[in-house]
PDB file of N, CA and C in Angstrom:
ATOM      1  N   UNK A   1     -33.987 361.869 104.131  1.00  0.00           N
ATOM      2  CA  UNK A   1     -33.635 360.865 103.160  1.00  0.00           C
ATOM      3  C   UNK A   1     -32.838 359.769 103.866  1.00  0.00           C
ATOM      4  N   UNK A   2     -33.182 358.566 103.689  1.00  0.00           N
ATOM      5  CA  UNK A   2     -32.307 357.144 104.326  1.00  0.00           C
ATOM      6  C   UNK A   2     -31.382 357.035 103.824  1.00  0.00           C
ATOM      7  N   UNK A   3     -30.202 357.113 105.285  1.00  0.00           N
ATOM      8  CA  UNK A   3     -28.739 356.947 104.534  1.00  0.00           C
ATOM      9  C   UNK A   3     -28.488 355.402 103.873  1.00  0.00           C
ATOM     10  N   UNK A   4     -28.724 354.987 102.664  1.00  0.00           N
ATOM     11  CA  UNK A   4     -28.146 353.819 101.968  1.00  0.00           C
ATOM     12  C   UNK A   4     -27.090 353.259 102.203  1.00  0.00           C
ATOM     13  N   UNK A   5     -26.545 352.005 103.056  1.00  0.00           N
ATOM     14  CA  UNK A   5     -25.427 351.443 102.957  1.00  0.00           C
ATOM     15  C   UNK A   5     -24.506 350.951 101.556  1.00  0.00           C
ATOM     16  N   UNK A   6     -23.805 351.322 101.374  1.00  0.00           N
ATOM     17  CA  UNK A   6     -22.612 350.960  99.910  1.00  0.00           C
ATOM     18  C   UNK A   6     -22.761 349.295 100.092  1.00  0.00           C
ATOM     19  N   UNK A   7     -23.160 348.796  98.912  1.00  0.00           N
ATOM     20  CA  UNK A   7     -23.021 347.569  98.770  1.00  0.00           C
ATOM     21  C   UNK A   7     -21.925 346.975  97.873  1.00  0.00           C
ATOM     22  N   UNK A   8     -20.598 347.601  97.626  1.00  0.00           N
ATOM     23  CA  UNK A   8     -20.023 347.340  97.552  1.00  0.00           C
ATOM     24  C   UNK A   8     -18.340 346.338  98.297  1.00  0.00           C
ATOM     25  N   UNK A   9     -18.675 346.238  99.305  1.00  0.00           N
ATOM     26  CA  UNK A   9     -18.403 345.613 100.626  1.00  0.00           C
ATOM     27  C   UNK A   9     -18.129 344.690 100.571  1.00  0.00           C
ATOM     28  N   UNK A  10     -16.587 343.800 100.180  1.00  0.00           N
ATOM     29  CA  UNK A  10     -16.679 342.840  99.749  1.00  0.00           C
ATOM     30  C   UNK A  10     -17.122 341.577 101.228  1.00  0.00           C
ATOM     31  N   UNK A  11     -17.243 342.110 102.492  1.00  0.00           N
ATOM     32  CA  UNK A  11     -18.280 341.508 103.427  1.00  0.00           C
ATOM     33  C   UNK A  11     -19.470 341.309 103.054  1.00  0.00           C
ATOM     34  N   UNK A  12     -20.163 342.247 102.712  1.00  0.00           N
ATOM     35  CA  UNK A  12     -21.198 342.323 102.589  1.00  0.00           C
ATOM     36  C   UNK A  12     -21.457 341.711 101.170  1.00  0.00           C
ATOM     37  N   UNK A  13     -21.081 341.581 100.474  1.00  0.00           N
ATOM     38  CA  UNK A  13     -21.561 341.056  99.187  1.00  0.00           C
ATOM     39  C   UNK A  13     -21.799 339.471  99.135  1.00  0.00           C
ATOM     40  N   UNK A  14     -21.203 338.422 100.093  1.00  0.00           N
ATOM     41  CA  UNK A  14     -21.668 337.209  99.834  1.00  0.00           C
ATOM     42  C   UNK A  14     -22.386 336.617 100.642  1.00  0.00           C
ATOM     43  N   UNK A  15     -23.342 337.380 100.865  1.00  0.00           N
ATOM     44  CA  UNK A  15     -24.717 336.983 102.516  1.00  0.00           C
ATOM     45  C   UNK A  15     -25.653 336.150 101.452  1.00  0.00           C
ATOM     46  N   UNK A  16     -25.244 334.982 101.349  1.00  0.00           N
ATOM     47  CA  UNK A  16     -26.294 334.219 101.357  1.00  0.00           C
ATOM     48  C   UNK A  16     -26.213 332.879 102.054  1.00  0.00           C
ATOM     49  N   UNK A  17     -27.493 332.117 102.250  1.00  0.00           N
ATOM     50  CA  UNK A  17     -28.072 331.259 102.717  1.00  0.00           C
ATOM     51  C   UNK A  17     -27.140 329.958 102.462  1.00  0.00           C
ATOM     52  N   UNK A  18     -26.871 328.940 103.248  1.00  0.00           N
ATOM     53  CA  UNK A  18     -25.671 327.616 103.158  1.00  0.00           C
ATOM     54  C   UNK A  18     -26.782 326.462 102.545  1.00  0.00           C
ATOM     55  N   UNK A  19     -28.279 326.297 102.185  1.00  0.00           N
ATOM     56  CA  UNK A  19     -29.033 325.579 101.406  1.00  0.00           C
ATOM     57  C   UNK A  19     -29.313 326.114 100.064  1.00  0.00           C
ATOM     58  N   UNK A  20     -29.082 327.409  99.557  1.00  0.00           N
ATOM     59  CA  UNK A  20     -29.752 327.773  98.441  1.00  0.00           C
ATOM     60  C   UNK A  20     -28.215 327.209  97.427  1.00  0.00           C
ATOM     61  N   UNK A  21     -29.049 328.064  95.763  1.00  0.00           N
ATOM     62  CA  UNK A  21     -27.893 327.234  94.642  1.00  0.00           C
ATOM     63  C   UNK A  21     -26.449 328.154  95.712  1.00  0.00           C
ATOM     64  N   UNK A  22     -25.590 327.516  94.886  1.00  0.00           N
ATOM     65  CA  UNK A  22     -24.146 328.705  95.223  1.00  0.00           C
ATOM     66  C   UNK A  22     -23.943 329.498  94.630  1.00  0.00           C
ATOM     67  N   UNK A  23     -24.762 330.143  93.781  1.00  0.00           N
ATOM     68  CA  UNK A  23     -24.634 331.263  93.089  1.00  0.00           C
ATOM     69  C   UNK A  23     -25.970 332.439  93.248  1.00  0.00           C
ATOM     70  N   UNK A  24     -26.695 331.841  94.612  1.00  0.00           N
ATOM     71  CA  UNK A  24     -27.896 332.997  94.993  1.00  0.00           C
ATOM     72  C   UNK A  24     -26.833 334.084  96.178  1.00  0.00           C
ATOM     73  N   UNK A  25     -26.063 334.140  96.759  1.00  0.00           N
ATOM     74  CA  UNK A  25     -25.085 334.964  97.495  1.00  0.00           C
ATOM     75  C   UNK A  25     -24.905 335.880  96.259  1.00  0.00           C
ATOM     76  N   UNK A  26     -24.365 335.409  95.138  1.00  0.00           N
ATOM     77  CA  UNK A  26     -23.865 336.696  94.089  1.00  0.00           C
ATOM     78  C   UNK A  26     -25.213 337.241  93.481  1.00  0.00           C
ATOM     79  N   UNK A  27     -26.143 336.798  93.325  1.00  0.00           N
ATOM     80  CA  UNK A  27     -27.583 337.141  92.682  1.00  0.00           C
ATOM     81  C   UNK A  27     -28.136 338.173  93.786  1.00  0.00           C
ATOM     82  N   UNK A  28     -28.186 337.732  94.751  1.00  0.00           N
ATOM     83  CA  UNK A  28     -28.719 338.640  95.601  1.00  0.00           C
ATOM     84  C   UNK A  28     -27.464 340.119  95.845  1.00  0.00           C
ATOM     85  N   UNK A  29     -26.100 339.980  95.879  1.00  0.00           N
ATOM     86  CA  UNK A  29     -25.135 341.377  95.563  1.00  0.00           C
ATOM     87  C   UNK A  29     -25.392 341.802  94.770  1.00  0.00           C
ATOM     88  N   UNK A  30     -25.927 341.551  93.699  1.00  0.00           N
ATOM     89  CA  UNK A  30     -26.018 342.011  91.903  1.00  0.00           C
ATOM     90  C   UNK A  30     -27.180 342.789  92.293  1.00  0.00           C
ATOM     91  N   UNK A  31     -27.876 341.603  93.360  1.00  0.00           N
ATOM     92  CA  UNK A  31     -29.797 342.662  93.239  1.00  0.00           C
ATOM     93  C   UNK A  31     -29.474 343.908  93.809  1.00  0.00           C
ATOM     94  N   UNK A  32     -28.837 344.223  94.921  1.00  0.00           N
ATOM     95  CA  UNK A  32     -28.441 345.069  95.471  1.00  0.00           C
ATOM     96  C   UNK A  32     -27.502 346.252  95.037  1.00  0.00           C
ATOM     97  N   UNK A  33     -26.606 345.432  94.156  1.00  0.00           N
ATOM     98  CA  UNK A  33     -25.670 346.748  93.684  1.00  0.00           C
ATOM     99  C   UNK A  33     -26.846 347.615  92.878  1.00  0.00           C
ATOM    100  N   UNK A  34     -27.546 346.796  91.791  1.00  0.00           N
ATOM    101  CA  UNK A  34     -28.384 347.681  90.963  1.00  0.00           C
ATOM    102  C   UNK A  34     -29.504 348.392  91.517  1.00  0.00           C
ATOM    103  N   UNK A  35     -30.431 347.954  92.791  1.00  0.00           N
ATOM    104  CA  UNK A  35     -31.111 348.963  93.275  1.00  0.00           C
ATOM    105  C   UNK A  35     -30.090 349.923  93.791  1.00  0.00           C
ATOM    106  N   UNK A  36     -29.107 349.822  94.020  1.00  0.00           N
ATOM    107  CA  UNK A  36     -28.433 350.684  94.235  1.00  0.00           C
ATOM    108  C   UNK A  36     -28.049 352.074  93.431  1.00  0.00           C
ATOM    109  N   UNK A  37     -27.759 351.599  92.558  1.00  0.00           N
ATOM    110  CA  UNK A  37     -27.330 352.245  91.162  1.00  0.00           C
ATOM    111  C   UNK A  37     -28.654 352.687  90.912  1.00  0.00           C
ATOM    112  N   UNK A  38     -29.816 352.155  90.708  1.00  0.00           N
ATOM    113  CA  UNK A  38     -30.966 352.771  90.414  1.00  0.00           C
ATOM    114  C   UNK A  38     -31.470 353.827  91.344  1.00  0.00           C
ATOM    115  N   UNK A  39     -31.290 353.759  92.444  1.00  0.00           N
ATOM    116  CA  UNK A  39     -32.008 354.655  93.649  1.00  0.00           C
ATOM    117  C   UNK A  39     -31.123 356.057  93.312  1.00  0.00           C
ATOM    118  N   UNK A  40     -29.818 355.665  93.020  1.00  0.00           N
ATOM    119  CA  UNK A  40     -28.669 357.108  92.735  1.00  0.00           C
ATOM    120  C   UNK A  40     -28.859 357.491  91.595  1.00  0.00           C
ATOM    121  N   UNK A  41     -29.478 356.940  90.737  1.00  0.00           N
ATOM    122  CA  UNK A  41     -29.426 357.482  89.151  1.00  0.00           C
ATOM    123  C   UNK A  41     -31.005 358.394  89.353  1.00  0.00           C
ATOM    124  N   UNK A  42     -32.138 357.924  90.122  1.00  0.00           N
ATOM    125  CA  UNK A  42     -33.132 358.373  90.342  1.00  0.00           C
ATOM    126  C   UNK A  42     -32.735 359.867  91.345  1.00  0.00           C
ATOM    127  N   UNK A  43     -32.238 359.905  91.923  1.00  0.00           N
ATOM    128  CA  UNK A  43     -32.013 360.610  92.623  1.00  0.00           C
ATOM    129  C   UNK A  43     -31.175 361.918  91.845  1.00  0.00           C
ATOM    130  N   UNK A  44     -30.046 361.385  91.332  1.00  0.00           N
ATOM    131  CA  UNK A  44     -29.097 362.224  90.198  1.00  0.00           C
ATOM    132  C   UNK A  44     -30.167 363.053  89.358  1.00  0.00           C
ATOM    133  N   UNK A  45     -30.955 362.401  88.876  1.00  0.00           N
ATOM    134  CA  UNK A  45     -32.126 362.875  87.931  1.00  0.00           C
ATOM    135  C   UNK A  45     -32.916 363.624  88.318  1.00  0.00           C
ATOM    136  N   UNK A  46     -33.367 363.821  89.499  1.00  0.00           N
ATOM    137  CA  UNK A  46     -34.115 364.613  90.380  1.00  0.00           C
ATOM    138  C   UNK A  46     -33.326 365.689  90.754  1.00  0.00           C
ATOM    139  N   UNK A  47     -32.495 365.812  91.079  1.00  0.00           N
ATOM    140  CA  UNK A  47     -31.172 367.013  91.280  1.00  0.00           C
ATOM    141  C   UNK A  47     -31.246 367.827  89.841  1.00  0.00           C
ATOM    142  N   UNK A  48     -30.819 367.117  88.982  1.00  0.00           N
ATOM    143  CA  UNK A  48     -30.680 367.751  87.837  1.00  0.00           C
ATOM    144  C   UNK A  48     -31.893 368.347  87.025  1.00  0.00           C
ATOM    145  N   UNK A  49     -33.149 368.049  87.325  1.00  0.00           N
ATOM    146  CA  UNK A  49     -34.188 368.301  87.575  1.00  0.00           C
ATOM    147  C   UNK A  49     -34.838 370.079  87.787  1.00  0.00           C
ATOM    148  N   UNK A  50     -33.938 369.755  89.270  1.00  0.00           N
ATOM    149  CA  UNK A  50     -34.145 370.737  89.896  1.00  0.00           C
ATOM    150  C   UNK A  50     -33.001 372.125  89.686  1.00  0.00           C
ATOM    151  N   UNK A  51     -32.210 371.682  89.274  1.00  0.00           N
ATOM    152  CA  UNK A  51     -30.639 372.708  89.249  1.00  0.00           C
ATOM    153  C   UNK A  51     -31.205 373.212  87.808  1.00  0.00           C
ATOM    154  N   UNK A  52     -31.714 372.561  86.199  1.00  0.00           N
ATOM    155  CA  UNK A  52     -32.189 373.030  85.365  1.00  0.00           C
ATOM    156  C   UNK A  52     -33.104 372.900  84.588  1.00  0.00           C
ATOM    157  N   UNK A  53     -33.902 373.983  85.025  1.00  0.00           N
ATOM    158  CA  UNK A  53     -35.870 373.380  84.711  1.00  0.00           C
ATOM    159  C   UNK A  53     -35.619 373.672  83.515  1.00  0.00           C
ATOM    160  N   UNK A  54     -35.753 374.822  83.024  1.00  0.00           N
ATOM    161  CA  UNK A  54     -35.368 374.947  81.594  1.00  0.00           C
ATOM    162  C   UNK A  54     -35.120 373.537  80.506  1.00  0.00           C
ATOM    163  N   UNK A  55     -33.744 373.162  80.910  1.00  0.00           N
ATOM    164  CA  UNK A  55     -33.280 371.875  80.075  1.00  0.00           C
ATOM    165  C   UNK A  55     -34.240 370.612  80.612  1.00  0.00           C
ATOM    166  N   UNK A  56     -34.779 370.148  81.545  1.00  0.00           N
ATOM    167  CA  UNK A  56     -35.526 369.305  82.555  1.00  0.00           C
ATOM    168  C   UNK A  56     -36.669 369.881  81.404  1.00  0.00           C
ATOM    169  N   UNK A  57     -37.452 370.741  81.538  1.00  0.00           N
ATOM    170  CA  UNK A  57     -38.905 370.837  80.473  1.00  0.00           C
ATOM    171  C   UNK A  57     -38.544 370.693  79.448  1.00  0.00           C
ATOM    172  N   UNK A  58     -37.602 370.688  78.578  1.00  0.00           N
ATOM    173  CA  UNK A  58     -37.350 370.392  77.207  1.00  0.00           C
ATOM    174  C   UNK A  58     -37.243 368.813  77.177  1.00  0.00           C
ATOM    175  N   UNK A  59     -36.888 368.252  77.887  1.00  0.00           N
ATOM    176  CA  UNK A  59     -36.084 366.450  78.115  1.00  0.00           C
ATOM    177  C   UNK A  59     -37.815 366.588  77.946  1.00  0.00           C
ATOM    178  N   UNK A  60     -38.859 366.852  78.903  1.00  0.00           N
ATOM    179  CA  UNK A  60     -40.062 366.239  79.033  1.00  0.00           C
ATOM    180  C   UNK A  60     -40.541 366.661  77.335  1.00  0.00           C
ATOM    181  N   UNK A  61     -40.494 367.416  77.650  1.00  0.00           N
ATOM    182  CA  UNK A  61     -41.002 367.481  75.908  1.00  0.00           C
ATOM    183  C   UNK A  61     -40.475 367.021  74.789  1.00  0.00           C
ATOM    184  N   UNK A  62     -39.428 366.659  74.737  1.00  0.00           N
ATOM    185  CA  UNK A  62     -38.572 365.811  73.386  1.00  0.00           C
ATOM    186  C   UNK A  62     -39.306 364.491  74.134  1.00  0.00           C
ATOM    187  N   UNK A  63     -39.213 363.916  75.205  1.00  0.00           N
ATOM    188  CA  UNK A  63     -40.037 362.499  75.614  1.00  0.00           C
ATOM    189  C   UNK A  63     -41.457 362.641  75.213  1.00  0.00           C
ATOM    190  N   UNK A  64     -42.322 363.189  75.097  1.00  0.00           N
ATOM    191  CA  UNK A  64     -44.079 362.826  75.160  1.00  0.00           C
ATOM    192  C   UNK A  64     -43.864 362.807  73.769  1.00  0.00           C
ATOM    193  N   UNK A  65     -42.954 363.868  72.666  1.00  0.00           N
ATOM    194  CA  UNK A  65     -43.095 363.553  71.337  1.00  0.00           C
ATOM    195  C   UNK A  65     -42.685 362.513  70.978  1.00  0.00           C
ATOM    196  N   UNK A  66     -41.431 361.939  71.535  1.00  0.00           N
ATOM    197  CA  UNK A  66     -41.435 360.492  71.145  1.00  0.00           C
ATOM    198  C   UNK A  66     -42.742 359.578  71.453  1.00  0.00           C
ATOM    199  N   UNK A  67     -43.333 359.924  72.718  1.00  0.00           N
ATOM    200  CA  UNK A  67     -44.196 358.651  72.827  1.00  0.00           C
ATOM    201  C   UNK A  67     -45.476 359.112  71.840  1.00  0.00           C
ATOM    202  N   UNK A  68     -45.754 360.130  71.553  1.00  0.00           N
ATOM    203  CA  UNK A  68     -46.933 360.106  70.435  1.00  0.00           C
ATOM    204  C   UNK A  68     -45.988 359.403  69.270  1.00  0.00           C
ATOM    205  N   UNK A  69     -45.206 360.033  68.752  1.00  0.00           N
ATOM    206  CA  UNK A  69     -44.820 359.242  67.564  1.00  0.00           C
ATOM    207  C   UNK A  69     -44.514 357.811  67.858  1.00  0.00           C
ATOM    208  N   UNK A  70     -44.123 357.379  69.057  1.00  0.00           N
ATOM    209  CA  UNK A  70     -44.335 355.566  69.010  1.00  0.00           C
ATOM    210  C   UNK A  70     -45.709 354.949  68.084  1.00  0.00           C
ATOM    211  N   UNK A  71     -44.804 353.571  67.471  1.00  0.00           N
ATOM    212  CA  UNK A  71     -45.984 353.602  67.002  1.00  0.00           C
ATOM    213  C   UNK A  71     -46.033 351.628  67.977  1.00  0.00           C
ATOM    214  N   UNK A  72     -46.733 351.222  68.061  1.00  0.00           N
ATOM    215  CA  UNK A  72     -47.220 350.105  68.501  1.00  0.00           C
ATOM    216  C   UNK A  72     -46.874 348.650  67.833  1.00  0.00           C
TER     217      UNK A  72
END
């Protein structure tokens, strides 16, 4: 698994470009914190997954009944 650098860094958070708006440096930290947050929440979910199938097959099954009962 690729060790992810913390983008929380207040170095690292204002890498942007000296032609773009002045507010693409914070757009691009934001993009980053949240793949961030997303890659760990994906990951969290997969753990938990795995630690309890039991509760993990029930989540899948309370989900597909929602999506049949979606209605359009």
């Amino acid at each position: 698994m690729p060790d992810h650098k913390r983008t929380d860094d207040p170095d690292n958070a204002a890498l942007g470009t000296g032609g773009a708006a002045p507010d693409a440096g914070a757009q691009a930290a934001r993009r980053r914190r949240r793949a961030q947050f997303l890659w760990e929440l994906h990951e969290a979910k997969e753990l938990r997954n795995r630690v309890q199938p039991r509760r993990a097959r029930a989540e899948r099954m309370r989900q597909a009944l929602r999506m049949r009962t979606f209605r359009w």
